[in-house]
Each structure stands twice: as C-alpha cells, then as structure tokens.
Protein backbone atom coordinates (compact mmCIF):
# COMPACT_ATOMS: atom_id res chain seq x y z
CA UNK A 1 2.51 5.00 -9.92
CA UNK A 2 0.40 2.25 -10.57
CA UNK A 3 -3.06 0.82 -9.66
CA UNK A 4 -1.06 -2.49 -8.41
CA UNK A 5 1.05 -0.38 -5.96
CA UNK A 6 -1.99 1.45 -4.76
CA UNK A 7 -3.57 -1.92 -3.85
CA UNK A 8 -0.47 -3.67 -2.02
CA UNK A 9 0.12 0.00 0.11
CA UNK A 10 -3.79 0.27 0.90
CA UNK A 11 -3.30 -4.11 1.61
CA UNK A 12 -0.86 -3.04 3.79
CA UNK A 13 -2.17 -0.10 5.27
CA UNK A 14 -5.41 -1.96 6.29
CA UNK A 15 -3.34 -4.96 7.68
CA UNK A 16 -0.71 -2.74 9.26
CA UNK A 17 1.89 -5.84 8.25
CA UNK A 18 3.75 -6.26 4.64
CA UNK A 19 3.43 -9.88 5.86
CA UNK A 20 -0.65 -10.42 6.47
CA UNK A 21 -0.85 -8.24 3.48
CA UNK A 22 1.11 -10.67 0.94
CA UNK A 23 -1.25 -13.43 2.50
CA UNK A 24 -4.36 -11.65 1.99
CA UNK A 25 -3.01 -10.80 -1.75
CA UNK A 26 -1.10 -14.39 -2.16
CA UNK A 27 2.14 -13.01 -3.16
CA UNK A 28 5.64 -12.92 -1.67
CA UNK A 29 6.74 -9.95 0.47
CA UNK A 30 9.45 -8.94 -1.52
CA UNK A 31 6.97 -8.51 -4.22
CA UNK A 32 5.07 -6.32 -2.06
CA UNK A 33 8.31 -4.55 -0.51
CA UNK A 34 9.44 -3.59 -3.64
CA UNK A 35 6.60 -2.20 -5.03
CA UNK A 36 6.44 -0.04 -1.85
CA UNK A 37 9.42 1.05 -2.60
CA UNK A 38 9.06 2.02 -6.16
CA UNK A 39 5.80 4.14 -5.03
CA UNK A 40 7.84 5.92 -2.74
CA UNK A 41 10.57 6.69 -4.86
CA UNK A 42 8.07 8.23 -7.06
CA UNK A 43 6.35 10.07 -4.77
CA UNK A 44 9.45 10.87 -2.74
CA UNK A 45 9.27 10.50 0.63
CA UNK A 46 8.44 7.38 2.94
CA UNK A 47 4.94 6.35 3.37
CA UNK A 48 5.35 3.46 6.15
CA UNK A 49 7.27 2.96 9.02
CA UNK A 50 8.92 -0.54 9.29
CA UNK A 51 8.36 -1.77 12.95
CA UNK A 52 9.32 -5.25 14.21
CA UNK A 53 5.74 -6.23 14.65
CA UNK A 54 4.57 -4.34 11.55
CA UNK A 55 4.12 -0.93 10.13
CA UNK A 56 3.17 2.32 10.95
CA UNK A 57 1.68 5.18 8.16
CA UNK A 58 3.54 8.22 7.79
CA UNK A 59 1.63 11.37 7.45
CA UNK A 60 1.89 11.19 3.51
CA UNK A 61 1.21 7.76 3.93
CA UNK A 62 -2.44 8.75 5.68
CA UNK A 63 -3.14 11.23 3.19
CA UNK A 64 -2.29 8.90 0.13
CA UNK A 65 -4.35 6.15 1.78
CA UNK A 66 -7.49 8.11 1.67
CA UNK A 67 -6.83 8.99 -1.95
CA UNK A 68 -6.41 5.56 -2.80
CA UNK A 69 -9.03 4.47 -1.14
CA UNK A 70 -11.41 7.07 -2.89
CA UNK A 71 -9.57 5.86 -6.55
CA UNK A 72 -9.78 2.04 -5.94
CA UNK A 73 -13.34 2.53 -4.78
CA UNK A 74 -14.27 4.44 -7.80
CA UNK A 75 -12.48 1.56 -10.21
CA UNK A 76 -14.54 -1.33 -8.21
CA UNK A 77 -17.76 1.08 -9.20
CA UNK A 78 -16.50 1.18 -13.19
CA UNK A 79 -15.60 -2.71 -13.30
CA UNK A 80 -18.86 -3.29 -12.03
C-alpha cells in the first residue's frame, strides 16, 4: 500500500467514477484501475463496486476511506 493508491481510491471515492477521477488527477484510467486493484489485492477484499454509471464503496471501502482521509490530511499538514 502506497500513498499514490490512497489518493486515486479517495479520487475515486469522492467522484464516485474511475473516469472523473483520472480527469481530476490527469491520468489514464487504467492507471487508476490498476492501482485499485493492487490495493485490493493487498488488502484482500474489494473496496468498490463497478457500476455502469460509476462506482459504489464497499463496506471496507467506507472504512478505508475515512482512514485515508485522516492519513492524507495529516501528510497535507506535514508538507505544509
């Protein structure tokens, strides 16, 4: 797990689309899909739910977001 996976899932989360979250980040969604993947596979088990018109958090998925939010939070504090 990785700081750059934690900011494309919480891009994602907050966007609720891989798509509007590679736009916001200006990167491809593959790039984004695999990292997702890689972050679940270490964590092991899905965080989002791929709909046609988006995505949908799992329950782990809501209770990493909040952690992730409290830990990219905390390194926007430190680089400032």
């Amino acid at each position: 797990m990785n700081l750059v996976q934690l900011r494309y899932f919480a891009a994602v989360a907050h966007n609720g689309s891989i798509t509007k979250a590679a736009a916001e980040l200006a990167i491809t969604q593959p790039a984004i899909s695999r990292q997702l993947g890689l972050l679940e596979a270490e964590i092991g088990t899905a965080l989002i739910v791929r709909h046609p018109r988006g995505v949908q958090l799992t329950r782990a998925g809501d209770l990493l977001l909040s952690r992730c939010e409290y830990l990219l939070r905390i390194l926007a504090d430190i680089q400032s």
